[in-house]
Protein backbone atom coordinates (compact mmCIF):
# COMPACT_ATOMS: atom_id res chain seq x y z
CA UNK A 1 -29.56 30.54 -25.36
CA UNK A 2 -31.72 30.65 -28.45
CA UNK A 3 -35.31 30.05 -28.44
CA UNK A 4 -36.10 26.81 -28.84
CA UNK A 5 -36.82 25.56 -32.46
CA UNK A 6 -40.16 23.67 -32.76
CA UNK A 7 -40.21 20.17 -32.99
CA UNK A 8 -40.33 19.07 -36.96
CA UNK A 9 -43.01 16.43 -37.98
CA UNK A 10 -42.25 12.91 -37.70
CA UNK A 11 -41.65 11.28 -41.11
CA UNK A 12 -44.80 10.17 -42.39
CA UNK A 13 -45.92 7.75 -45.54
CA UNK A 14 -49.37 9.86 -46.33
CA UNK A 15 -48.47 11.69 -49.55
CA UNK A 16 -47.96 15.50 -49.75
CA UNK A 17 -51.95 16.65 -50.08
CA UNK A 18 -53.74 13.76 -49.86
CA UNK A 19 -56.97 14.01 -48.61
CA UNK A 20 -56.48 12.48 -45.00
CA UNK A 21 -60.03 11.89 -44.03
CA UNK A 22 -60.29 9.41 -46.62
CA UNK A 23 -56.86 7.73 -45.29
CA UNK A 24 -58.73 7.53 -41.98
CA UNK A 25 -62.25 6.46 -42.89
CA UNK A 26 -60.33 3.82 -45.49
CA UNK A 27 -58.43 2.61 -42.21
CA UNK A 28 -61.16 2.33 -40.39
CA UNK A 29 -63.15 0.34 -43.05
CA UNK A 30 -60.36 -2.01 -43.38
CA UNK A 31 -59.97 -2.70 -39.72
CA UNK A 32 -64.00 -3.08 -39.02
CA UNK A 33 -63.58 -5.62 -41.76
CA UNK A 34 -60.83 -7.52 -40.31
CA UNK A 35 -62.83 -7.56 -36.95
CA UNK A 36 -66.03 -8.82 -38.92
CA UNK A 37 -64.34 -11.33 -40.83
CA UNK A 38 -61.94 -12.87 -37.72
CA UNK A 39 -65.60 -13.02 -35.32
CA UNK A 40 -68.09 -13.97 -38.11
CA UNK A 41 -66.10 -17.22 -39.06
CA UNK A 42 -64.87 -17.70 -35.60
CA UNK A 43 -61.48 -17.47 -36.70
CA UNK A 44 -60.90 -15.61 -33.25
CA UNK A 45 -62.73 -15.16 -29.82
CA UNK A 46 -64.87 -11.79 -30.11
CA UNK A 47 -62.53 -9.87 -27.44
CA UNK A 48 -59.52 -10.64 -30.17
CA UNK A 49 -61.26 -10.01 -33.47
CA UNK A 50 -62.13 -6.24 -32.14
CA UNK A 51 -58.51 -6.44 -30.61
CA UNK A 52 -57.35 -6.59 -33.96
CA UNK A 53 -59.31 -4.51 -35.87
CA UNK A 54 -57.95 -2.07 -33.37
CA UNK A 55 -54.28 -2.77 -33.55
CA UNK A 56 -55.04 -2.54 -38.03
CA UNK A 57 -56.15 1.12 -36.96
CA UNK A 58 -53.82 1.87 -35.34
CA UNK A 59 -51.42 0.57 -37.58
CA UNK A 60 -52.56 2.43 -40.58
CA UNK A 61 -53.37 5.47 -38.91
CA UNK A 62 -49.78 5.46 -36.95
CA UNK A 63 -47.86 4.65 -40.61
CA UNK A 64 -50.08 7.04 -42.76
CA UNK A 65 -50.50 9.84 -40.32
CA UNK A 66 -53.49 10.61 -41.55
CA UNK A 67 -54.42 11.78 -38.20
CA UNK A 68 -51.90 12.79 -35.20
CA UNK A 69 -50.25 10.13 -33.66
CA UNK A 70 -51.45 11.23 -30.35
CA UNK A 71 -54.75 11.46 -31.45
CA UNK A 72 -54.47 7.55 -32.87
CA UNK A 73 -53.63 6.72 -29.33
CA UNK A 74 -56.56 8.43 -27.62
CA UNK A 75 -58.75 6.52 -30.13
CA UNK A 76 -56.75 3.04 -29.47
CA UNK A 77 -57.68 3.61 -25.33
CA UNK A 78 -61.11 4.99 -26.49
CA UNK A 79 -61.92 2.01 -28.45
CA UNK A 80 -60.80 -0.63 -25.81
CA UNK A 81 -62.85 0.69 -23.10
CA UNK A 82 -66.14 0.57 -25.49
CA UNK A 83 -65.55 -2.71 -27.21
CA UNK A 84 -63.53 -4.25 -24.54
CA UNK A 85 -64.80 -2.95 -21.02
CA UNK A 86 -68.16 -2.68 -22.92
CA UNK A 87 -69.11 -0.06 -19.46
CA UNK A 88 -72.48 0.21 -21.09
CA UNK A 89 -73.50 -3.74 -21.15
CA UNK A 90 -74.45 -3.54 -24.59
CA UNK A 91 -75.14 -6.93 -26.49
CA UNK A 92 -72.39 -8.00 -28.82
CA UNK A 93 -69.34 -6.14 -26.74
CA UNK A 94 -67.17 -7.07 -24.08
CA UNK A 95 -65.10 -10.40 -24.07
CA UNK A 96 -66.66 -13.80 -25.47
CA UNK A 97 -64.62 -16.10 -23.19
CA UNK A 98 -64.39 -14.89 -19.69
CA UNK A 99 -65.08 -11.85 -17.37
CA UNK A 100 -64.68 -8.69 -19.29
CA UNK A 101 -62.15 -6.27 -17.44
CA UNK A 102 -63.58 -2.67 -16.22
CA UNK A 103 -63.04 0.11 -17.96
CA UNK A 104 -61.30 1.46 -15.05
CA UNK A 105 -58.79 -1.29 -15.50
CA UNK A 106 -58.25 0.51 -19.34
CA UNK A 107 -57.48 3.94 -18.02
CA UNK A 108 -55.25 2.23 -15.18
CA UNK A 109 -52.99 0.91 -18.06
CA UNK A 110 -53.18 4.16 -19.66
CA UNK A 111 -51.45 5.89 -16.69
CA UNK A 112 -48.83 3.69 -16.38
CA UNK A 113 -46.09 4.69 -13.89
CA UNK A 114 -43.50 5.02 -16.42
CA UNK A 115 -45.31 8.20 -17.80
CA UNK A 116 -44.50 9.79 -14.45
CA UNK A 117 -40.72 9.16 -14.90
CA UNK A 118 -40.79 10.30 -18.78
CA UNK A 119 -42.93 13.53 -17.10
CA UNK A 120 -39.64 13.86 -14.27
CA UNK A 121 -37.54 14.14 -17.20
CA UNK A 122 -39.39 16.29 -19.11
CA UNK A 123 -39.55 18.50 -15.95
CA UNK A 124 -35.61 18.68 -15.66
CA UNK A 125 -34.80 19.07 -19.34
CA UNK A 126 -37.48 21.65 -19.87
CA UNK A 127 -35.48 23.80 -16.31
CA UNK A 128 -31.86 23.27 -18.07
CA UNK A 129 -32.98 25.03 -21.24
CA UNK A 130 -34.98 27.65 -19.12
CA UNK A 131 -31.64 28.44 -17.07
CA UNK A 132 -29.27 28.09 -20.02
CA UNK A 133 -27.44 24.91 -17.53
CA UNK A 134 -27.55 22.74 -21.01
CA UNK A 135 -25.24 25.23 -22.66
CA UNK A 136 -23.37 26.21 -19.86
CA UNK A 137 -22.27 22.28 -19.51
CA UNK A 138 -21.06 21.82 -23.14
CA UNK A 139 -19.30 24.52 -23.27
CA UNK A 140 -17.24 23.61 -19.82
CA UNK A 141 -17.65 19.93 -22.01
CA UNK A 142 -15.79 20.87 -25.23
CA UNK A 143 -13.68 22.72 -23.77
CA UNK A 144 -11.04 19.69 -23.27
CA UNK A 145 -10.93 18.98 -26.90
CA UNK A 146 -8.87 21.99 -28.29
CA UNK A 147 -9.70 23.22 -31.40
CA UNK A 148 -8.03 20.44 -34.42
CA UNK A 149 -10.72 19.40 -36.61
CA UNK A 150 -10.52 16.04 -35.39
CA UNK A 151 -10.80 16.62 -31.56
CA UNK A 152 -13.66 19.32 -31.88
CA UNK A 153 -15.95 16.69 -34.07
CA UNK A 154 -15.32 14.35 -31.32
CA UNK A 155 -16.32 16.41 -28.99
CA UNK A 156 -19.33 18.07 -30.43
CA UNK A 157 -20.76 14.54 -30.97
CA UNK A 158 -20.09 13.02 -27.63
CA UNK A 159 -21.36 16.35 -25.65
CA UNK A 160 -24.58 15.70 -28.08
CA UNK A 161 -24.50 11.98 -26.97
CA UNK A 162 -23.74 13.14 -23.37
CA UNK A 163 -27.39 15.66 -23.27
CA UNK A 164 -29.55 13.26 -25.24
CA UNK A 165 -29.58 10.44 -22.84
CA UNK A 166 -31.04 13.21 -20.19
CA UNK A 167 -32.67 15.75 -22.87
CA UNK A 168 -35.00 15.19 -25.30
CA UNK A 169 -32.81 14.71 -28.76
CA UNK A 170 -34.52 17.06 -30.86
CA UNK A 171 -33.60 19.46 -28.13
CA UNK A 172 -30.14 18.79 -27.80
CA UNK A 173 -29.72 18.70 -31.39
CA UNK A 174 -31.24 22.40 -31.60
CA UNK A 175 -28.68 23.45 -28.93
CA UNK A 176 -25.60 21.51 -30.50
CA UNK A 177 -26.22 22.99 -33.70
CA UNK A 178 -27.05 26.62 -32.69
CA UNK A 179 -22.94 25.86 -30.99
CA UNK A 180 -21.70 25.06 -34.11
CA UNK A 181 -22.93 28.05 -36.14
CA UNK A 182 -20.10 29.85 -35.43
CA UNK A 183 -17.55 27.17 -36.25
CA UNK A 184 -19.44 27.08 -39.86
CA UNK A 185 -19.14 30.16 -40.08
CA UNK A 186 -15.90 29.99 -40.22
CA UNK A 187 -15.32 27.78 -42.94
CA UNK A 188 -15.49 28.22 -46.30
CA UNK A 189 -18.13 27.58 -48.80
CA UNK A 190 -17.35 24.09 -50.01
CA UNK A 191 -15.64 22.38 -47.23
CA UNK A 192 -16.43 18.73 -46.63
CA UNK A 193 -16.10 19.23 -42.69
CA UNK A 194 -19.33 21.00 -42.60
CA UNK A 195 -21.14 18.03 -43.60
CA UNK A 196 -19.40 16.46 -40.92
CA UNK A 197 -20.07 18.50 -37.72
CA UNK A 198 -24.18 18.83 -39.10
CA UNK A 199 -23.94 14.97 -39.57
CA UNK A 200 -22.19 14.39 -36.49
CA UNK A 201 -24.78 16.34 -34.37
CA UNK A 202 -27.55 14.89 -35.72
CA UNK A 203 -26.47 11.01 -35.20
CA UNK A 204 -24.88 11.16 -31.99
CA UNK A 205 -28.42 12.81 -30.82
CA UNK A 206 -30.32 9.79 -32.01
CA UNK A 207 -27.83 7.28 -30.72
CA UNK A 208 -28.37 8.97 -27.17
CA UNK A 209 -31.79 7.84 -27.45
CA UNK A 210 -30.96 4.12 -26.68
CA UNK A 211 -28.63 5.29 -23.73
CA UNK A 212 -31.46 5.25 -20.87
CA UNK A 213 -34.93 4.65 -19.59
CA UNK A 214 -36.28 8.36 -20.37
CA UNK A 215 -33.74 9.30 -23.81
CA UNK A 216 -36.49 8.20 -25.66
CA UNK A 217 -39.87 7.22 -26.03
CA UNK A 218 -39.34 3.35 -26.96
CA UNK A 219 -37.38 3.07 -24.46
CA UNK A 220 -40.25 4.18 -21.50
CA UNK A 221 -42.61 2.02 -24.06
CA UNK A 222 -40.13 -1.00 -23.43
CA UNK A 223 -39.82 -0.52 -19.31
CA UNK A 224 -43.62 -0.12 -19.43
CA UNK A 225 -44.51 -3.41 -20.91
CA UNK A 226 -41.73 -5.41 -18.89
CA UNK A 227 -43.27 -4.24 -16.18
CA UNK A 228 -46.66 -5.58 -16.85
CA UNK A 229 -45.34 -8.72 -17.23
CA UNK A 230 -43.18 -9.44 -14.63
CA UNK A 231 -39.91 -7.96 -15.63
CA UNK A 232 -37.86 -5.14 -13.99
CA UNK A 233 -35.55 -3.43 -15.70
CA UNK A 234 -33.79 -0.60 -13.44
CA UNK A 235 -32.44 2.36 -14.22
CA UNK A 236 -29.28 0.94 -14.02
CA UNK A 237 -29.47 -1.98 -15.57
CA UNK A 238 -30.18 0.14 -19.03
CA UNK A 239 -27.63 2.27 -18.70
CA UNK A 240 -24.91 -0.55 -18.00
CA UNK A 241 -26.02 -2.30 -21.67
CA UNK A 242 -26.79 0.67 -23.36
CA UNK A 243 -24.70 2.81 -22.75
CA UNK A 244 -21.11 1.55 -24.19
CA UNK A 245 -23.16 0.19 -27.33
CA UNK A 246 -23.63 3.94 -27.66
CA UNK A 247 -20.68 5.21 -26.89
CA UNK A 248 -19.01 2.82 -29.77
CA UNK A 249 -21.58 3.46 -31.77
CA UNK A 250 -20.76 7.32 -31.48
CA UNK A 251 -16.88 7.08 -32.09
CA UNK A 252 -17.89 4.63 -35.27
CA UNK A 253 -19.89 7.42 -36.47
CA UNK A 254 -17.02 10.43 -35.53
CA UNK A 255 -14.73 7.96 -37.88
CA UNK A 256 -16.97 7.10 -40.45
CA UNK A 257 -17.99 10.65 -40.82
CA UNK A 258 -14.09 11.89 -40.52
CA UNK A 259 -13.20 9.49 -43.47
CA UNK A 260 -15.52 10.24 -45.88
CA UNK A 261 -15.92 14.30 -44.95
CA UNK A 262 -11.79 15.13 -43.83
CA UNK A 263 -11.69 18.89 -43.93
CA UNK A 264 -9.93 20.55 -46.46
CA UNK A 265 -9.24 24.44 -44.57
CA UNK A 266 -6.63 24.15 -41.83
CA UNK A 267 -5.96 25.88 -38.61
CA UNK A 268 -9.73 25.55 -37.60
CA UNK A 269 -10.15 26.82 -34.21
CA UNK A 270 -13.70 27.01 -31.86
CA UNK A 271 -13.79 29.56 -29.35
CA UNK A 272 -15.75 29.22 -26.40
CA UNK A 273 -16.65 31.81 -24.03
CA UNK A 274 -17.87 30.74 -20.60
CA UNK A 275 -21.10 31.14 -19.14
CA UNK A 276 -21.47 31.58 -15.51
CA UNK A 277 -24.99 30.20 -14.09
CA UNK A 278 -27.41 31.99 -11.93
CA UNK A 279 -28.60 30.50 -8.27
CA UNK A 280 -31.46 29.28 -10.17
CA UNK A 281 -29.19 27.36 -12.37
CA UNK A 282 -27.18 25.61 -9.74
CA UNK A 283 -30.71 24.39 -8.05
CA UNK A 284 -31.12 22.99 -11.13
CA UNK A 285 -27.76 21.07 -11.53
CA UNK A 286 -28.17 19.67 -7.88
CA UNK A 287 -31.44 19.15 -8.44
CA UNK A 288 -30.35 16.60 -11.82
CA UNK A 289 -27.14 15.40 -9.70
CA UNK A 290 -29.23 13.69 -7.34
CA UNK A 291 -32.07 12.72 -9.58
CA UNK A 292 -29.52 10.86 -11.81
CA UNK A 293 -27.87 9.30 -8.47
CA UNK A 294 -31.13 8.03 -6.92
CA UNK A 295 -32.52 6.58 -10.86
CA UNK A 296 -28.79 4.85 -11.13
CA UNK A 297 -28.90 3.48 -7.27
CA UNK A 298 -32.81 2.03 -7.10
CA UNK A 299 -31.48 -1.06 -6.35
CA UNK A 300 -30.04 -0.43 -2.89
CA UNK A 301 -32.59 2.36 -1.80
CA UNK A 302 -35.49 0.22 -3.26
CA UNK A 303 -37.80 3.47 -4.65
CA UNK A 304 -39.19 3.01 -8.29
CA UNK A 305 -37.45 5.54 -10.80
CA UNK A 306 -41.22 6.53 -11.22
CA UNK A 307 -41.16 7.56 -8.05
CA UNK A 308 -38.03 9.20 -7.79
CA UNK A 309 -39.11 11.22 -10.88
CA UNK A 310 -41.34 13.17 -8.39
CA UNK A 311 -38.50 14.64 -6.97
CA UNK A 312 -37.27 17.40 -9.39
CA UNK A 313 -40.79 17.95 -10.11
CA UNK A 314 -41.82 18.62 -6.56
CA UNK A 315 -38.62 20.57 -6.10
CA UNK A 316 -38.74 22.98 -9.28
CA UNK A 317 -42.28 23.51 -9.19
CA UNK A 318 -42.29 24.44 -5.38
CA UNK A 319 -39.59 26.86 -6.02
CA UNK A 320 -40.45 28.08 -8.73
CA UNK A 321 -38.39 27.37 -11.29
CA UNK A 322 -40.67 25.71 -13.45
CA UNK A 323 -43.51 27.46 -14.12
CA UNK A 324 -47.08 27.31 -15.26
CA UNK A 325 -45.77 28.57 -18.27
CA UNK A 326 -43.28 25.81 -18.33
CA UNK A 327 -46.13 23.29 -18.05
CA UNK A 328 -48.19 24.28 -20.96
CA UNK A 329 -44.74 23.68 -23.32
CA UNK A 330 -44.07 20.19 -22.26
CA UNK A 331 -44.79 17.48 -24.77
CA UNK A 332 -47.45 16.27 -23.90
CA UNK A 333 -48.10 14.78 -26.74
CA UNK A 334 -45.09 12.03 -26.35
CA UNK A 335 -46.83 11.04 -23.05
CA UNK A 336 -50.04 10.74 -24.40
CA UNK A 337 -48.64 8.71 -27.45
CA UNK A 338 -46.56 6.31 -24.76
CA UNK A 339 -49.89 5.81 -23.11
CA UNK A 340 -51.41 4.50 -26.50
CA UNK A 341 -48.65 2.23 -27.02
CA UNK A 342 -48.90 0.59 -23.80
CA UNK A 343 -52.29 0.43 -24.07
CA UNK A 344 -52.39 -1.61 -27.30
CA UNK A 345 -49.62 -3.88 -26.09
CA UNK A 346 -51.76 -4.49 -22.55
CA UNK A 347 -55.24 -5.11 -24.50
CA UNK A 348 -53.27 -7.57 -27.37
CA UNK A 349 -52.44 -9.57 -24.37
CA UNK A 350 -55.42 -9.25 -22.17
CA UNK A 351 -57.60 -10.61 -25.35
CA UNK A 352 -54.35 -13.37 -26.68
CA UNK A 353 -54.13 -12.01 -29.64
CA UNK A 354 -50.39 -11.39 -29.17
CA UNK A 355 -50.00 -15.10 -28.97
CA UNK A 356 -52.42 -15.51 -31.84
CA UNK A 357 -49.97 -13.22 -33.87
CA UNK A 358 -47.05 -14.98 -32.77
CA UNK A 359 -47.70 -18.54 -33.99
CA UNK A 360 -47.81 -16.62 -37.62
CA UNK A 361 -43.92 -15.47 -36.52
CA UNK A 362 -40.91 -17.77 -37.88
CA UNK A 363 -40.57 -20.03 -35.00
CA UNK A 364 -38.09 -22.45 -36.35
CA UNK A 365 -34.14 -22.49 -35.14
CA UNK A 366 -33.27 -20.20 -32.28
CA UNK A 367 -34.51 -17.24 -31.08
CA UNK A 368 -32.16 -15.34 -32.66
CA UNK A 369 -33.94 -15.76 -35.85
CA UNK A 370 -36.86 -14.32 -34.47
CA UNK A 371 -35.23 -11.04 -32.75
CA UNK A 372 -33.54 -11.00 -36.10
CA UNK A 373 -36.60 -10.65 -38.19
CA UNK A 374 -38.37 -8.06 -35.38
CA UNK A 375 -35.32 -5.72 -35.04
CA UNK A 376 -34.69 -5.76 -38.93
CA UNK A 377 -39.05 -4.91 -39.05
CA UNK A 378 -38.23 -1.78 -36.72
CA UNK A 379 -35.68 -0.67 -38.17
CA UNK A 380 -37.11 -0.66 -41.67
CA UNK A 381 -40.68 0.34 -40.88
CA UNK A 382 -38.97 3.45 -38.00
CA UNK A 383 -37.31 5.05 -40.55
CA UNK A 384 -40.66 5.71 -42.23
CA UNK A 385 -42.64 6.34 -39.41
CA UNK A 386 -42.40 7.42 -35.89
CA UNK A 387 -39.99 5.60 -34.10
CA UNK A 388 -42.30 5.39 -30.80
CA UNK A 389 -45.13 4.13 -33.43
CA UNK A 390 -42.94 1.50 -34.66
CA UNK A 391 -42.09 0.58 -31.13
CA UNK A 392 -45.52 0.15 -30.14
CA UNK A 393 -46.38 -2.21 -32.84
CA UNK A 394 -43.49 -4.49 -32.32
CA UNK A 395 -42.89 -4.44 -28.76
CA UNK A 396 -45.82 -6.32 -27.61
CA UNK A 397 -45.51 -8.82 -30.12
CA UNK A 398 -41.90 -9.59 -29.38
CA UNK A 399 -42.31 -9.64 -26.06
CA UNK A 400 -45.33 -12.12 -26.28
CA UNK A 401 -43.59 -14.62 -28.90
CA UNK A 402 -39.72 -14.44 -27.10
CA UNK A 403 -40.37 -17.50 -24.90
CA UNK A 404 -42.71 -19.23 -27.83
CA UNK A 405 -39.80 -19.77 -30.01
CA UNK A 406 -37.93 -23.56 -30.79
CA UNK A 407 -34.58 -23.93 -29.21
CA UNK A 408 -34.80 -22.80 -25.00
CA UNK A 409 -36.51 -19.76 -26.37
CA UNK A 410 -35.65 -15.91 -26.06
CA UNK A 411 -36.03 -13.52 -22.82
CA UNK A 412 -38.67 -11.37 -22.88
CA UNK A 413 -36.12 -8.93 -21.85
CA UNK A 414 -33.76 -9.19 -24.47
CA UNK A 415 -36.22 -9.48 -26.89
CA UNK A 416 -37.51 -5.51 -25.69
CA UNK A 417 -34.35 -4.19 -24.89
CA UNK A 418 -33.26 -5.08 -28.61
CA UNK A 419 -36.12 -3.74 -30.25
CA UNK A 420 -35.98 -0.23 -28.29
CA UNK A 421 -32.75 0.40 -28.72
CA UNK A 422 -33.02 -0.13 -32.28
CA UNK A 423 -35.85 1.84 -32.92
CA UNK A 424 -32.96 4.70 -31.70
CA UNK A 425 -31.04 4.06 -34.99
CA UNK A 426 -33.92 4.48 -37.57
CA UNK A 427 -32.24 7.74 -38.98
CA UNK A 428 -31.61 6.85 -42.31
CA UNK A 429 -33.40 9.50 -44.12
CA UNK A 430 -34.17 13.57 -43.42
CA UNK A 431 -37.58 12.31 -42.58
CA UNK A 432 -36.45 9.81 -40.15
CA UNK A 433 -36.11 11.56 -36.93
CA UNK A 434 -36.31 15.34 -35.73
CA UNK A 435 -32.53 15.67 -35.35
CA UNK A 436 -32.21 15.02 -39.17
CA UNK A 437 -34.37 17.75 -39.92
CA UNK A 438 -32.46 19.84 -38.23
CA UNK A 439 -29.35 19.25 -39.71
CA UNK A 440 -30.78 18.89 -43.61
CA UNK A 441 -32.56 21.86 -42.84
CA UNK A 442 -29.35 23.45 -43.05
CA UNK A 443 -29.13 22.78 -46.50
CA UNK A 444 -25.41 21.77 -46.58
CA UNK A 445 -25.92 17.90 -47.37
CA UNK A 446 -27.93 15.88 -49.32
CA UNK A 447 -30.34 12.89 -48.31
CA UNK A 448 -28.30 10.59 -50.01
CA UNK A 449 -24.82 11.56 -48.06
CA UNK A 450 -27.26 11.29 -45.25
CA UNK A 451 -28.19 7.72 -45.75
CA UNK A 452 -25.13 6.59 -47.28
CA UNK A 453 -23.54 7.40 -43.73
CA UNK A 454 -26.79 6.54 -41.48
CA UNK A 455 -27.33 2.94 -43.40
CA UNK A 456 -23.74 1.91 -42.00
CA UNK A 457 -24.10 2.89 -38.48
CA UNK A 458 -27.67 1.70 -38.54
CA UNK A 459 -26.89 -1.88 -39.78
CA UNK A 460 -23.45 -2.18 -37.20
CA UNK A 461 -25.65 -1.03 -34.36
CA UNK A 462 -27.95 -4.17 -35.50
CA UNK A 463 -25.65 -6.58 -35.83
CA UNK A 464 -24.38 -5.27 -32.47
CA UNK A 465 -27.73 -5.76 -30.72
CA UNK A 466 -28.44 -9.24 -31.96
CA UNK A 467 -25.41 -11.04 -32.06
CA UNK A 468 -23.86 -9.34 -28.81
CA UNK A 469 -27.24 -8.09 -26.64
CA UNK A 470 -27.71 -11.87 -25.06
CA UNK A 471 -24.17 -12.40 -23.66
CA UNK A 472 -24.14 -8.20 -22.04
CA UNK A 473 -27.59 -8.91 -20.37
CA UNK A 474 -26.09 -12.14 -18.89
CA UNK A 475 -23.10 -10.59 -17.72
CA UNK A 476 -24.63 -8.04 -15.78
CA UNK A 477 -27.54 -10.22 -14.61
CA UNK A 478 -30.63 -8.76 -15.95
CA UNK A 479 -31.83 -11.82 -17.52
CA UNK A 480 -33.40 -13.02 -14.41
């Protein structure tokens, strides 16, 4: 197995060499200002005007980059327990209209339970890669699909779809690709059908992402806020919508892709050469076997998948197959950017300004309109920006406004499924995602065949999501 390749940075609008300390104190100008103006003219109740100065930060500072995204979300928790929780009692803080919370109550949304599942995860991805199980499974994967052109696009991309709901995409896109040098190799200089198999990797990893609970970090944003008001989503119950509007979205893409990019050489052939796994390797399979099974059956044995996430941890770490080591290279960094994102969803509804926001939102018609105009907003604003960041901004807001709508309204549920799963498909440009990077880094496409391709899957998987999310949730039962 190679080493693993580090994680390229997320697209970003701040422009090559500008000064970002003057991004960030220009942010934070404009969003003291917005807090100023909204309390000063009693526009809003003191606990929402600082609520929205901080959501402005964070928006800026999450779009621009000007400083890490994790860092923006230690500053969004930082600044809620000061100006909200005001633990000091100092004049001119804390809420205006009713009990301030404790700044306990802050740090309590900050460790949300769902970080412990996306930490299980992490846990089992980061022992496959250790152990070499990820690329001992798509080999015995491919293996099935012979070696035509056709068949072995096919099944590069659904092996890559098949590790990204479990592994973190930029991972699995790292591995896919490192499986495919040799098939590249092997073709000439020239041929189309190596813009295929990089393409192919590189969306079929991103599509994973909307497949379950921990593929991505939207998705553990989603769960997280559901949960905090009143809405369980299992394990399950993800996997049964998401999963076959991935799997269509992934043989769209392997046709799209085989259209425009039909090889040219013949007799193309991938050999694969088996890789038999150590003890340590098959703890780790059973280990993942019966994570999986107790995540998809939480329903009849009644244990959180946050809970059940302590199992491979406790398991690997107590025999040793994750290690210290293997601690200190986790991303810790996702978690901590999850925790901002739930935070700022928690404190725009603790102070109302969610439902402030939402009377500004196009209420008239159905609530389709409305989940229209969100998922179209993530999917526009993700491609330029971090998909998580995008996820946090729009999440709370849809989630606040579903039920506000005209016309009966739209679930809460629906309304954050949609947006999540979305966010997945904001891979129109190199920038977009890490598993583009990848593949343009490889130099054998351009960003235009890129988003020529990406723009149609992109749009079908909206469409998709809006027009056919409602009736799937009803089938199987999880609006409730």
């Amino acid at each position: 197995m190679p080493a693993p390749q580090p994680t390229p940075a997320p697209a970003s609008l701040l422009p090559h060499g500008a000064p970002s300390w003057r991004i960030a104190i220009t942010a934070l100008v404009l969003a003291g200002a917005v807090s100023w103006g909204l309390i000063s003219t009693g526009a809003a109740p003191r606990e929402a005007g600082f609520m929205s100065g901080i959501f402005v930060l964070a928006l800026l500072l999450w779009v621009t980059e000007a400083i890490p995204l994790f860092a923006t979300s230690l500053l969004v928790i930082g600044l809620e327990a000061l100006l909200l929780a005001n633990p000091g009692n100092w004049p001119g803080l804390g809420f205006e209209s009713g009990e301030s919370p404790s700044y306990r109550d802050i740090f309590n949304i900050a460790a949300d339970p769902v970080l412990l599942l996306f930490f299980g995860g992490f846990v089992l991805a980061q022992t496959a890669v250790n152990e070499g199980v990820d690329r001992s499974m798509s080999l015995i994967l491919l293996k099935p699909f012979g070696g035509k052109p056709r068949q072995v696009l096919l099944g590069m991309m659904l092996v890559t779809l098949i590790f990204s709901m479990w592994m973190s995409n930029t991972a699995t896109a790292a591995m896919m690709l490192a499986l495919a040098t040799p098939l590249l190799a092997a073709l000439p200089p020239g041929e189309p059908f190596r813009k295929a198999l990089l393409l192919g990797i590189a969306f079929s990893a991103n599509i994973g992402g909307m497949s379950t609970p921990i593929s991505s970090p939207p998705n553990a944003v989603a769960v997280g806020f559901l949960a905090d008001a009143g809405h369980a989503v299992t394990f399950l119950d993800w996997m049964l919508i998401a999963i076959p509007l991935a799997v269509f979205l992934t043989l769209f893409a392997w046709w799209l892709l085989y259209r425009l990019y039909k090889p040219v050489a013949s007799g193309l052939r991938l050999k694969l050469t088996s890789e038999p796994l150590s003890r340590r390797g098959w703890l780790v399979v059973c280990v993942f076997t019966i994570t999986v099974l107790l995540w998809m059956s939480d329903q009849w044995h009644g244990l959180p998948a946050s809970v059940v996430a302590l199992f491979p941890a406790i398991v690997l770490t107590g025999a040793g197959v994750f290690t210290r080591e293997d601690l200190g290279r986790l991303e810790w960094r996702i978690l901590i950017l999850i925790a901002g994102g739930i935070s700022l969803g928690m404190g725009m509804q603790m102070t109302g300004l969610d439902q402030m926001i939402s009377t500004f939102l196009p209420t008239s018609g159905s609530g389709i309109w409305l989940l229209t105009v969100l998922v179209a907003a993530t999917l526009v604003v993700g491609t330029f920006m971090s998909n998580t960041a995008a996820a946090n901004l729009f999440l709370p807001l849809g989630i606040s406004s579903a039920t506000a709508v005209a016309g009966g309204g739209l679930h809460p549920v629906q309304m954050a499924l949609s947006i999540a799963m979305v966010a997945s498909m904001t891979m129109m440009l190199p920038i977009s995602t890490p598993p583009n990077a990848l593949a343009y880094a490889r130099g054998e496409f351009t960003s235009a065949e890129m988003a020529r391709t990406a723009i149609l899957i992109s749009l079908t998987a909206a469409v998709l999501i809006v027009l056919t999310g409602g009736f799937i949730m009803n089938f199987w039962g999880v609006l409730k």
